[in-house]
PDB file of N, CA and C in Angstrom:
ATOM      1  N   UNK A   1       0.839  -1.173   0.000  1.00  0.00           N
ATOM      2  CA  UNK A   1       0.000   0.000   0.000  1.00  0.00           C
ATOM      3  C   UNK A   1       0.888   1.242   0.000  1.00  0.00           C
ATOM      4  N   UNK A   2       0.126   2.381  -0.724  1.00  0.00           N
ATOM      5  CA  UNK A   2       1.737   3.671  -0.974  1.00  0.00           C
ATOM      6  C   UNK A   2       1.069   4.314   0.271  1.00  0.00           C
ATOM      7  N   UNK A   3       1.658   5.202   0.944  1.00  0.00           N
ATOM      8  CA  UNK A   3       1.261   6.112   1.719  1.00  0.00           C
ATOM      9  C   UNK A   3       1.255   7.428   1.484  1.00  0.00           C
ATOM     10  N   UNK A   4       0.956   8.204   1.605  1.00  0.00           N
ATOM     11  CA  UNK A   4       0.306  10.129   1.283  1.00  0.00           C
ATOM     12  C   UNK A   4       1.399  10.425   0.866  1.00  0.00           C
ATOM     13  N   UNK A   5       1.587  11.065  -0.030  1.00  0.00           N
ATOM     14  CA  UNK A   5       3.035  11.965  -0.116  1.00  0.00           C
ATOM     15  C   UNK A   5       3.093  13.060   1.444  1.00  0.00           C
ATOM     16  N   UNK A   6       4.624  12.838   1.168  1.00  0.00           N
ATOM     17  CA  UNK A   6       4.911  13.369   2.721  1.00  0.00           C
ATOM     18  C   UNK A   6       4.603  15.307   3.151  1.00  0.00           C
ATOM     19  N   UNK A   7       4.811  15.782   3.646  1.00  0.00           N
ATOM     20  CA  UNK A   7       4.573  17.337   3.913  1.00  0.00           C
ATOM     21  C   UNK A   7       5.700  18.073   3.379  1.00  0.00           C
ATOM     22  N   UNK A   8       5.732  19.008   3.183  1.00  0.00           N
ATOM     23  CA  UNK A   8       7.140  19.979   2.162  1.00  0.00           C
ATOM     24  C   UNK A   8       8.211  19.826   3.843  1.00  0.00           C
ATOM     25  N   UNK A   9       7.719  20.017   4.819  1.00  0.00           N
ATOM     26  CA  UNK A   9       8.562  19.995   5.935  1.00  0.00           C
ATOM     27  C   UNK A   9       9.626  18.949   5.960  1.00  0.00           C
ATOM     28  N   UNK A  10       8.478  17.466   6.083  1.00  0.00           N
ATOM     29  CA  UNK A  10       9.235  16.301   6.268  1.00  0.00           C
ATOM     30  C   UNK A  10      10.224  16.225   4.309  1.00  0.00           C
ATOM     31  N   UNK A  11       9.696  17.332   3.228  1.00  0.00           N
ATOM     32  CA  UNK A  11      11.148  16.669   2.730  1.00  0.00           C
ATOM     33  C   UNK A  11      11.781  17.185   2.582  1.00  0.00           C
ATOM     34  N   UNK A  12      12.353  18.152   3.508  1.00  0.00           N
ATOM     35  CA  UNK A  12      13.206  18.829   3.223  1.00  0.00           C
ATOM     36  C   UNK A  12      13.919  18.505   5.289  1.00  0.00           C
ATOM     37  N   UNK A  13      13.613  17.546   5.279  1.00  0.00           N
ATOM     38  CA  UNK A  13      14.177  17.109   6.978  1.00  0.00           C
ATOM     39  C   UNK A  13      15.431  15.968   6.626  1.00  0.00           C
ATOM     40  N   UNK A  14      16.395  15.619   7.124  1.00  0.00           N
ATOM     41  CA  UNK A  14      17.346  14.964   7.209  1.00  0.00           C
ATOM     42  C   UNK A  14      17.284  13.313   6.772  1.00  0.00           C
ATOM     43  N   UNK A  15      16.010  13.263   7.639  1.00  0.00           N
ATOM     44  CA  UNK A  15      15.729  11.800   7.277  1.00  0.00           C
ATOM     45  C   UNK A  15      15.253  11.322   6.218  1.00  0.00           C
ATOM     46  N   UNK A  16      14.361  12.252   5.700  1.00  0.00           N
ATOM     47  CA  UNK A  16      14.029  11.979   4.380  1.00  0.00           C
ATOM     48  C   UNK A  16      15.337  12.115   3.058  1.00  0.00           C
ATOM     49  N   UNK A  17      16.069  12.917   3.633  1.00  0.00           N
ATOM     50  CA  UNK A  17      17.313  13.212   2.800  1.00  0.00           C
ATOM     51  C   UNK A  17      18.018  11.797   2.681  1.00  0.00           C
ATOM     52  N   UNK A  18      18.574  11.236   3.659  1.00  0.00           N
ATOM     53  CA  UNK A  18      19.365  10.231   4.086  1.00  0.00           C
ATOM     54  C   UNK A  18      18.304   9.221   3.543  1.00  0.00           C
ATOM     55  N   UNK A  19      17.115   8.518   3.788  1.00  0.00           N
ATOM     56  CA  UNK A  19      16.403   7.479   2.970  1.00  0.00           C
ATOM     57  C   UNK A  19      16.549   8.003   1.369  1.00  0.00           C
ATOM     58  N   UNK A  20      16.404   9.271   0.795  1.00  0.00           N
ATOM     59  CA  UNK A  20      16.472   9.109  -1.074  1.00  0.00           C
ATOM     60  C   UNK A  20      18.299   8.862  -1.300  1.00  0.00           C
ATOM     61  N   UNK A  21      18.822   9.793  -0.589  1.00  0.00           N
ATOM     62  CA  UNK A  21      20.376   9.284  -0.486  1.00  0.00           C
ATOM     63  C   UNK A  21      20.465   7.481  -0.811  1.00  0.00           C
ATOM     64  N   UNK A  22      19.882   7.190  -0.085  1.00  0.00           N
ATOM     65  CA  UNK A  22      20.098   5.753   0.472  1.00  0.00           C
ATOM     66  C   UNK A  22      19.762   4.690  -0.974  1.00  0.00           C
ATOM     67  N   UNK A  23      18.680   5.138  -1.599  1.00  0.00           N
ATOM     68  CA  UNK A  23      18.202   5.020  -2.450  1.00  0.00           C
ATOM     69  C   UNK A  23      18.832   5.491  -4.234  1.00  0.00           C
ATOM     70  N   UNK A  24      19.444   6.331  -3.891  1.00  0.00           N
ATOM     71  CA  UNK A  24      20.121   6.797  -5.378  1.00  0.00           C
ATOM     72  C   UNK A  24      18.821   7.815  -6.246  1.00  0.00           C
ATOM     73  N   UNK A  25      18.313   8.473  -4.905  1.00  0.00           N
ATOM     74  CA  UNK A  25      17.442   9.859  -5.158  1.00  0.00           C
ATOM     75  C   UNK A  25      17.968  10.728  -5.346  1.00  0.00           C
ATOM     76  N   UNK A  26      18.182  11.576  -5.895  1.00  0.00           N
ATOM     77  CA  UNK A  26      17.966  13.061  -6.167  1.00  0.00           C
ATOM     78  C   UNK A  26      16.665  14.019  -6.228  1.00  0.00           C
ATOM     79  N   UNK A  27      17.077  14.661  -4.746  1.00  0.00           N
ATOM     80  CA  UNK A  27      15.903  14.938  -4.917  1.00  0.00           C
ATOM     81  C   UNK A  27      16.200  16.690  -5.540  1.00  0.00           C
ATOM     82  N   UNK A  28      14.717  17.471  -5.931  1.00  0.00           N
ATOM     83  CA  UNK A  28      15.272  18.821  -6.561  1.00  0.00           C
ATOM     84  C   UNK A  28      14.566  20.132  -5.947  1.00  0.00           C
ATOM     85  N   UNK A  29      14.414  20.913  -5.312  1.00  0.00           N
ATOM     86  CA  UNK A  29      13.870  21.873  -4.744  1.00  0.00           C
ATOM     87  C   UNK A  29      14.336  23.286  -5.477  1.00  0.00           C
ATOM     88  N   UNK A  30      13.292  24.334  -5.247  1.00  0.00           N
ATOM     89  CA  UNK A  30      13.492  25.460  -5.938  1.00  0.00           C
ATOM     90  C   UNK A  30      13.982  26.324  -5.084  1.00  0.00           C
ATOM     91  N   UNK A  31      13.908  27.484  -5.529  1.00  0.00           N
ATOM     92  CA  UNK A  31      14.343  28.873  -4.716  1.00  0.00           C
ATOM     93  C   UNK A  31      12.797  29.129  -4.093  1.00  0.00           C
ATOM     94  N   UNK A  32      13.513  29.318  -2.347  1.00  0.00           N
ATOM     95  CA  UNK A  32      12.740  29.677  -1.397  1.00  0.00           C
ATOM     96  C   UNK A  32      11.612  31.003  -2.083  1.00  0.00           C
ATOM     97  N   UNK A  33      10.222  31.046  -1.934  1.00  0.00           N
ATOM     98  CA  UNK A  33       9.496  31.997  -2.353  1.00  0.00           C
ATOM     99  C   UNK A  33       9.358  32.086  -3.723  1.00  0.00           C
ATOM    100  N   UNK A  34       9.221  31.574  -4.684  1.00  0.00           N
ATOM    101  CA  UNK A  34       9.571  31.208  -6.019  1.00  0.00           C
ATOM    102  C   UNK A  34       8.577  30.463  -6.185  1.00  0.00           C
ATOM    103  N   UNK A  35       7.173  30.844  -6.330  1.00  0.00           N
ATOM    104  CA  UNK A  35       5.762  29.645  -6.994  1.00  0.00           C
ATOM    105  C   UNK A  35       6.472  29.538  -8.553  1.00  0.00           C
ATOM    106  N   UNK A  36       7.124  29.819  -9.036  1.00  0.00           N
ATOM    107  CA  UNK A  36       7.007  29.718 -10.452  1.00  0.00           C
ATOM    108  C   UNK A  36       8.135  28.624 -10.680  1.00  0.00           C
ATOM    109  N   UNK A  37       8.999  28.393  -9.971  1.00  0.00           N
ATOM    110  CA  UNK A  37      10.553  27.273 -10.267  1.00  0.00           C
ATOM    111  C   UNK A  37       9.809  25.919 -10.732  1.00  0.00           C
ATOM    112  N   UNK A  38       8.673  25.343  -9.847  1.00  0.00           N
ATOM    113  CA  UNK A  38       8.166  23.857  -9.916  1.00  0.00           C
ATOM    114  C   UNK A  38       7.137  23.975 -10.145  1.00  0.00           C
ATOM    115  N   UNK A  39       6.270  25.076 -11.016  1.00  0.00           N
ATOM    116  CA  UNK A  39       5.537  24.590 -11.624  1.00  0.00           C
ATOM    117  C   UNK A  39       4.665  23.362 -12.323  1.00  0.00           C
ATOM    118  N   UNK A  40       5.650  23.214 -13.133  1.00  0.00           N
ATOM    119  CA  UNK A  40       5.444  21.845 -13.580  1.00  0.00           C
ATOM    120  C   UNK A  40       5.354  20.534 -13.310  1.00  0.00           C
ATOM    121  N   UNK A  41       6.003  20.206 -12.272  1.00  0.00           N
ATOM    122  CA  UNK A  41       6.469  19.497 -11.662  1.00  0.00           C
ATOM    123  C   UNK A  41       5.439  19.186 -10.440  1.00  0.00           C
ATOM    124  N   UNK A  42       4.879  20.376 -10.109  1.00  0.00           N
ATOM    125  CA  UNK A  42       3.148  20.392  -9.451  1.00  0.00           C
ATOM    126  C   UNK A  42       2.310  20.170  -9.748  1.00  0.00           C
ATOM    127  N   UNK A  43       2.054  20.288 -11.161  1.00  0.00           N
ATOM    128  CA  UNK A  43       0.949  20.325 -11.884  1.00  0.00           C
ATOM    129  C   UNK A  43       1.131  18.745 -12.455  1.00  0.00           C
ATOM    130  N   UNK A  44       1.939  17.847 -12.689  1.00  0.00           N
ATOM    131  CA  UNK A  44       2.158  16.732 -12.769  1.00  0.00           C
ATOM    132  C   UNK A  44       1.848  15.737 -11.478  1.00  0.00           C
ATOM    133  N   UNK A  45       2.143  16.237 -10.588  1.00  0.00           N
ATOM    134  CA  UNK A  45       1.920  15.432  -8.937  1.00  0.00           C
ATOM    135  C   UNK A  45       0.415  15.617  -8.550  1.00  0.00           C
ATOM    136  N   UNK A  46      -0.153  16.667  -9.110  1.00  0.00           N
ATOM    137  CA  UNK A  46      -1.639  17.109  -8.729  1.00  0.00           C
ATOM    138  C   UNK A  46      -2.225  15.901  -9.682  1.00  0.00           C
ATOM    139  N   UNK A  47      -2.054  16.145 -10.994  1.00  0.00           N
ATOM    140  CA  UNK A  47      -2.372  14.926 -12.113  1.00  0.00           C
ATOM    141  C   UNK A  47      -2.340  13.748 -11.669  1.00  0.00           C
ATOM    142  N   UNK A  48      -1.377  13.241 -11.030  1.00  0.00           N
ATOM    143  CA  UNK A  48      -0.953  11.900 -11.219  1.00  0.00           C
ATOM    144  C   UNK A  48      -1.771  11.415  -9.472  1.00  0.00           C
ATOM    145  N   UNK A  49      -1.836  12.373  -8.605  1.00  0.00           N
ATOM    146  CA  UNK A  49      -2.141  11.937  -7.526  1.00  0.00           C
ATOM    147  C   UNK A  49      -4.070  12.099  -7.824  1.00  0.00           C
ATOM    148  N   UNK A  50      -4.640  12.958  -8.344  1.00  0.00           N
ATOM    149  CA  UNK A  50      -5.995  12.926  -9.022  1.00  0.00           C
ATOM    150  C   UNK A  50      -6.146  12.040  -9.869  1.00  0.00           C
ATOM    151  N   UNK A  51      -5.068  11.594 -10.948  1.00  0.00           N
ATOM    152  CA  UNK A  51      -5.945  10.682 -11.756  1.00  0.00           C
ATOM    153  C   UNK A  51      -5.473   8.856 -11.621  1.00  0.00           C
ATOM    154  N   UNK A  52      -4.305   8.835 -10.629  1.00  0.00           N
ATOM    155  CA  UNK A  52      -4.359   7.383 -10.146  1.00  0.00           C
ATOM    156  C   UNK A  52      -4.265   7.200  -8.799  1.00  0.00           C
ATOM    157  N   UNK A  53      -3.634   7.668  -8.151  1.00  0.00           N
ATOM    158  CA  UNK A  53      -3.487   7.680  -6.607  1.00  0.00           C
ATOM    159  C   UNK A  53      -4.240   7.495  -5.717  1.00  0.00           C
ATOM    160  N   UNK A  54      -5.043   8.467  -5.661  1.00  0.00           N
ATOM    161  CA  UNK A  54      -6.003   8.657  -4.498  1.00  0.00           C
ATOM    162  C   UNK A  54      -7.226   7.826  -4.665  1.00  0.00           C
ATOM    163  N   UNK A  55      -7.415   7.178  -3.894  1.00  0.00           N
ATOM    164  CA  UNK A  55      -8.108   5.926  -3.687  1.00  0.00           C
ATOM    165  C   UNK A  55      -8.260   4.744  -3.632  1.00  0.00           C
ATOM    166  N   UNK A  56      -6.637   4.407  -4.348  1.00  0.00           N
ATOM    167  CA  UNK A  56      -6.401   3.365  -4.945  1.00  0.00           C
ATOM    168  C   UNK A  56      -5.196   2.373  -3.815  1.00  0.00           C
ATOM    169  N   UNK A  57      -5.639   0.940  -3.643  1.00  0.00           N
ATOM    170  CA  UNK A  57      -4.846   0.717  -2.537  1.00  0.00           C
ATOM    171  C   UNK A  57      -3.813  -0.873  -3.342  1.00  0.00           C
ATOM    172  N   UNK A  58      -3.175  -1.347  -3.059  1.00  0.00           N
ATOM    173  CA  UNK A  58      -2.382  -2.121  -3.762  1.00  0.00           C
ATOM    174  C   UNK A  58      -1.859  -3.322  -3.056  1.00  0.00           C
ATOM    175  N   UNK A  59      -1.620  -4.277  -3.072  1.00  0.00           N
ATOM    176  CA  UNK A  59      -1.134  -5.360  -2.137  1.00  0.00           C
ATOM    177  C   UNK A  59      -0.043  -5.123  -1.732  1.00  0.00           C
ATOM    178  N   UNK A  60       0.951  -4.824  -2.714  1.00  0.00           N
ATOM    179  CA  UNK A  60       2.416  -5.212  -2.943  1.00  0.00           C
ATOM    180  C   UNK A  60       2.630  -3.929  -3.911  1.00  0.00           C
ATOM    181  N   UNK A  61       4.097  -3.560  -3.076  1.00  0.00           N
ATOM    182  CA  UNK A  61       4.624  -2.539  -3.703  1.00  0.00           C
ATOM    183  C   UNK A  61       4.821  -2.462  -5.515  1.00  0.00           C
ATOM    184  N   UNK A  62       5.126  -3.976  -5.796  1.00  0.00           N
ATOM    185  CA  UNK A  62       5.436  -4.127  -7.395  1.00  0.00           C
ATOM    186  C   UNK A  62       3.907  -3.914  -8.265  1.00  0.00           C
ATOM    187  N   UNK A  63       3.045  -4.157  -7.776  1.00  0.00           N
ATOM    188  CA  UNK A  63       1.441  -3.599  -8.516  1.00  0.00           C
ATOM    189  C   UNK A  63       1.626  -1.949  -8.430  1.00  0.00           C
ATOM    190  N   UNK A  64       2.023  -1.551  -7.087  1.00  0.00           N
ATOM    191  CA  UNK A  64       2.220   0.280  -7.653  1.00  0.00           C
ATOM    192  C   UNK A  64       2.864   0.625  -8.321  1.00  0.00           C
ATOM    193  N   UNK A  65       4.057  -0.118  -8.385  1.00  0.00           N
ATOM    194  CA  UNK A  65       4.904   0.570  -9.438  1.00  0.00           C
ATOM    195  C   UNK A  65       4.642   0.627 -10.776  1.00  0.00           C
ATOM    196  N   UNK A  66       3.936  -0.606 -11.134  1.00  0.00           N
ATOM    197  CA  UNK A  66       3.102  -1.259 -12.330  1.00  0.00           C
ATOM    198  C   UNK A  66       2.218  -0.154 -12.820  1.00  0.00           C
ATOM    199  N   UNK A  67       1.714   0.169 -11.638  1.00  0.00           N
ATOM    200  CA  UNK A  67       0.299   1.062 -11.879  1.00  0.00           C
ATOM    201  C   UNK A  67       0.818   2.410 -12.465  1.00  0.00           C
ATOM    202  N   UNK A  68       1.993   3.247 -11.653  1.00  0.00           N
ATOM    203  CA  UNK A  68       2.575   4.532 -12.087  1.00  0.00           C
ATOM    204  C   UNK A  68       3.534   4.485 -13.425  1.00  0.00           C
ATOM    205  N   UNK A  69       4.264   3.387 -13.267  1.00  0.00           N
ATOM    206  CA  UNK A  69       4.843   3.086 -14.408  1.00  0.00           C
ATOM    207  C   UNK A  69       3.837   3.084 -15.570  1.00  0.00           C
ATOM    208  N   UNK A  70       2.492   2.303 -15.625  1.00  0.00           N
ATOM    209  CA  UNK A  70       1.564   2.377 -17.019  1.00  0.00           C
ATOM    210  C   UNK A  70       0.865   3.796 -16.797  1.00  0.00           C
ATOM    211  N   UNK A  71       0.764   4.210 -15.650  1.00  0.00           N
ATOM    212  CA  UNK A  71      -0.018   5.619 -16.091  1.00  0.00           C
ATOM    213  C   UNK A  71       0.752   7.009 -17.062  1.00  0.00           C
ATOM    214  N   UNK A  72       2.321   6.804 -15.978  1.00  0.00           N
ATOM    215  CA  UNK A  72       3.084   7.937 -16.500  1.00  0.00           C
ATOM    216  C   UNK A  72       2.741   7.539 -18.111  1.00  0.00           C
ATOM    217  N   UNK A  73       3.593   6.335 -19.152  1.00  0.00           N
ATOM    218  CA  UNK A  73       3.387   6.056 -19.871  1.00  0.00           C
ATOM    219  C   UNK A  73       2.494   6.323 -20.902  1.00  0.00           C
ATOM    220  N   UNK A  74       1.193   6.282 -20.522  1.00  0.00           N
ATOM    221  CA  UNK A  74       0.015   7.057 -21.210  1.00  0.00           C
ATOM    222  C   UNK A  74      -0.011   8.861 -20.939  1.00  0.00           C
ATOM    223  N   UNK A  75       0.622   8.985 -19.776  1.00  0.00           N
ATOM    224  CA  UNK A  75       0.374  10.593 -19.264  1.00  0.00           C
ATOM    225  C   UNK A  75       1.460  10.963 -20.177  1.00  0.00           C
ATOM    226  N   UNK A  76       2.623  10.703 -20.905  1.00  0.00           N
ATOM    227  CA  UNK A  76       3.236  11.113 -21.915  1.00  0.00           C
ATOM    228  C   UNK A  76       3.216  10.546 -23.571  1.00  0.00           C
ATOM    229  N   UNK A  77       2.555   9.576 -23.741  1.00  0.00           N
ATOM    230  CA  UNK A  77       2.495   9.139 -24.710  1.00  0.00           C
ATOM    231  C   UNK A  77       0.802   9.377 -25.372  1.00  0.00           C
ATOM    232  N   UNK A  78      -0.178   9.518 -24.744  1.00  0.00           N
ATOM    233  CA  UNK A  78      -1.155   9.566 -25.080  1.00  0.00           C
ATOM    234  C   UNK A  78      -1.912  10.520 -24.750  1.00  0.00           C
ATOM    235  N   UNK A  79      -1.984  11.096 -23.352  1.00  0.00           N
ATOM    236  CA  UNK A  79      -2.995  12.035 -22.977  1.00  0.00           C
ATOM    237  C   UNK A  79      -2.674  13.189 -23.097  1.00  0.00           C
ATOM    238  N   UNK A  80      -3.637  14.175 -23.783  1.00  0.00           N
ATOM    239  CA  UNK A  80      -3.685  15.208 -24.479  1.00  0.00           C
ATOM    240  C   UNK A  80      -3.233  16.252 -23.518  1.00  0.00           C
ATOM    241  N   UNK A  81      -2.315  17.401 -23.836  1.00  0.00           N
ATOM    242  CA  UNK A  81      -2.358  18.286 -22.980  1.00  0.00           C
ATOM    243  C   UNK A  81      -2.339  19.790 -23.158  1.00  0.00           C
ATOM    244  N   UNK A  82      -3.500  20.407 -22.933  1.00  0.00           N
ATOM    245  CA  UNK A  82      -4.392  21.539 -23.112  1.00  0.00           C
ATOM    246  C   UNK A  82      -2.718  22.831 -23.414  1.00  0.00           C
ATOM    247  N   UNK A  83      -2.023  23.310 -22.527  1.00  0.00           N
ATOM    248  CA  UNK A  83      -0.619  23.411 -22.465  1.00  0.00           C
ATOM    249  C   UNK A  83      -0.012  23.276 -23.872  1.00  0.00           C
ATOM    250  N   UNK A  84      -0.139  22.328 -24.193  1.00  0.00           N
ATOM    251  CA  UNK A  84       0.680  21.643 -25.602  1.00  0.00           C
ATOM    252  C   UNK A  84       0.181  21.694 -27.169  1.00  0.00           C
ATOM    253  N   UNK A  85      -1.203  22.501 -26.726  1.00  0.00           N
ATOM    254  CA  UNK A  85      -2.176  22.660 -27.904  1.00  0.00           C
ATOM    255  C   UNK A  85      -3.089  21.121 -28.227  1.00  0.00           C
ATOM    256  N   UNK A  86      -3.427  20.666 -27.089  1.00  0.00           N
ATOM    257  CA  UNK A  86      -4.030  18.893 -26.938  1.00  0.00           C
ATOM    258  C   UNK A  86      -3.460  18.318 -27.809  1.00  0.00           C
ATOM    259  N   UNK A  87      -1.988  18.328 -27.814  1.00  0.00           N
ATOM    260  CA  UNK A  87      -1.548  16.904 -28.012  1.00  0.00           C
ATOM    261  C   UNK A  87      -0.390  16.064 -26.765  1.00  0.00           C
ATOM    262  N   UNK A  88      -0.084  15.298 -26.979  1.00  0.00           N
ATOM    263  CA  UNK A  88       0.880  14.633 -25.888  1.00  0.00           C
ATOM    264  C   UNK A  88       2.184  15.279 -26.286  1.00  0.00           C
ATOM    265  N   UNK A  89       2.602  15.066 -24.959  1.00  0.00           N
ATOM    266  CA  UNK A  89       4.356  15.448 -24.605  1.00  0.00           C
ATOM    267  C   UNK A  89       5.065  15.352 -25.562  1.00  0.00           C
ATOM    268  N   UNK A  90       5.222  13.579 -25.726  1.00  0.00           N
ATOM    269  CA  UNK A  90       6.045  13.199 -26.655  1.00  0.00           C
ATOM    270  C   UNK A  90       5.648  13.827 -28.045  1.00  0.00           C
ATOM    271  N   UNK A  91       4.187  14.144 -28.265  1.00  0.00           N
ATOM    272  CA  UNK A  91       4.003  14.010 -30.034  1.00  0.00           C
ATOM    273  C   UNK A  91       4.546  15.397 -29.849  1.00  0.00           C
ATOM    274  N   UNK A  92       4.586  16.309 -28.869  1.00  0.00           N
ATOM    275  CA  UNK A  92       4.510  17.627 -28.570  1.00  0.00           C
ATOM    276  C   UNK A  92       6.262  17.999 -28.974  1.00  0.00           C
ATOM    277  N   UNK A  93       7.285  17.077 -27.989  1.00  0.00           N
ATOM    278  CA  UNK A  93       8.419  16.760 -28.673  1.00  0.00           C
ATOM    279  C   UNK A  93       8.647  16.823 -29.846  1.00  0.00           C
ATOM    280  N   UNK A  94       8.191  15.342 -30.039  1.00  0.00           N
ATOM    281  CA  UNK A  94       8.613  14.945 -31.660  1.00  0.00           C
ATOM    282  C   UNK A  94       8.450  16.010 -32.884  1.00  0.00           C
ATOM    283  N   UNK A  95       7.260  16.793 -32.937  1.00  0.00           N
ATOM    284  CA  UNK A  95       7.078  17.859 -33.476  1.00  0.00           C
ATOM    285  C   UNK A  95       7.919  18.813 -33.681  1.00  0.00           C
ATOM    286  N   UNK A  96       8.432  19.203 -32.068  1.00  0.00           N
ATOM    287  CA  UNK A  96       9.323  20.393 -31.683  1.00  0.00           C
ATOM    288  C   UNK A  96      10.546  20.025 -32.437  1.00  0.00           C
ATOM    289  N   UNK A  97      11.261  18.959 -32.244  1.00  0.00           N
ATOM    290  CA  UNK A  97      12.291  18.276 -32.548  1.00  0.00           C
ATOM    291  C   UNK A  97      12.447  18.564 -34.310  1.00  0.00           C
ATOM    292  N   UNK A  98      11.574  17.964 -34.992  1.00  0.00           N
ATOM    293  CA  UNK A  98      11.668  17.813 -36.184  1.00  0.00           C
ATOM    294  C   UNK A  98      11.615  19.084 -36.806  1.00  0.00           C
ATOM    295  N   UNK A  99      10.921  20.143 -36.400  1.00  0.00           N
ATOM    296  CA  UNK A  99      10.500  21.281 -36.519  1.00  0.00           C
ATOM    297  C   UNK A  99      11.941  22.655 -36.551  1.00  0.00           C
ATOM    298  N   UNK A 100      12.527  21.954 -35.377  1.00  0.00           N
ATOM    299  CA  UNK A 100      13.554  22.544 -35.042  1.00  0.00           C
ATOM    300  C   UNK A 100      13.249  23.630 -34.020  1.00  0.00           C
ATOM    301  N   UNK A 101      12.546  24.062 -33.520  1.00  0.00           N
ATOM    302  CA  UNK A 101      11.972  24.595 -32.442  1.00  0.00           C
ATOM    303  C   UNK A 101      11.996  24.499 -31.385  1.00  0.00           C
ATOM    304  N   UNK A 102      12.492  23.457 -30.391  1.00  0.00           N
ATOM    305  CA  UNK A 102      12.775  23.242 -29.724  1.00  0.00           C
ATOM    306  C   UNK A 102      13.900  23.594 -28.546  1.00  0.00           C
ATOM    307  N   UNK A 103      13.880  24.349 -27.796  1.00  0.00           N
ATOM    308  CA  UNK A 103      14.286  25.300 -26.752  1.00  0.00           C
ATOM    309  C   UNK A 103      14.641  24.397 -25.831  1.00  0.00           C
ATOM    310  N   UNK A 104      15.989  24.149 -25.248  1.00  0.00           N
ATOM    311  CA  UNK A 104      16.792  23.733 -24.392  1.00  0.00           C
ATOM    312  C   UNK A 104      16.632  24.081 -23.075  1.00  0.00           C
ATOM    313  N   UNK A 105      16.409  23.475 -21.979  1.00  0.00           N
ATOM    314  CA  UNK A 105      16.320  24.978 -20.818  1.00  0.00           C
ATOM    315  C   UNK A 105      17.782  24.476 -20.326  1.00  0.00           C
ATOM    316  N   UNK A 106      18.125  25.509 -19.359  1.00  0.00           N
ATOM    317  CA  UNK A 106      19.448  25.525 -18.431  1.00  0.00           C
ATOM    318  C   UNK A 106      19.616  24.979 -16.925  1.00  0.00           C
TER     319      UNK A 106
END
């Protein structure tokens, strides 16, 4: 069974540091006071915790992973995103790419 994502407190506390450490996490935080750094990155966790998460309970850790692993999957390969002019990430990519349009960030 997964448990709640944790509080901005607990991840930015030691222990949580030392368990993703432990793990071969990286984890990434923005500049203090800065709504705009993780944007994205919010708006993906809001997604993913609304459209599989919440409610959903699992035996065994390897069915969740199953589960996020096939959602991300469709959440970039298939599902449309309003942002992107409704198409997916990738086609959103592939486009950019071929196009030559495509903007690097830093």
């Amino acid at each position: 069974m997964l448990q709640r994502p944790v509080e901005s407190g607990q991840y930015t506390s030691a222990a949580f540091a030392s368990a993703c450490r432990k793990r071969g996490i990286r984890r990434s935080m923005g500049r203090v006071g800065s709504s705009y750094d993780n944007a994205m990155a919010e708006s993906f966790f809001a997604s993913i915790k609304r459209e599989l998460l919440y409610g959903e309970r699992w035996l065994r850790s390897c069915e969740a992973r199953l589960a996020v692993f096939s959602w991300m999957a469709w959440y970039n390969n298939r599902r449309r995103h309003s942002a992107l002019g409704h198409i997916s990430p990738v086609e959103f990519e592939r486009r950019s790419v071929t196009s030559g349009s495509l903007n690097l960030a830093a």
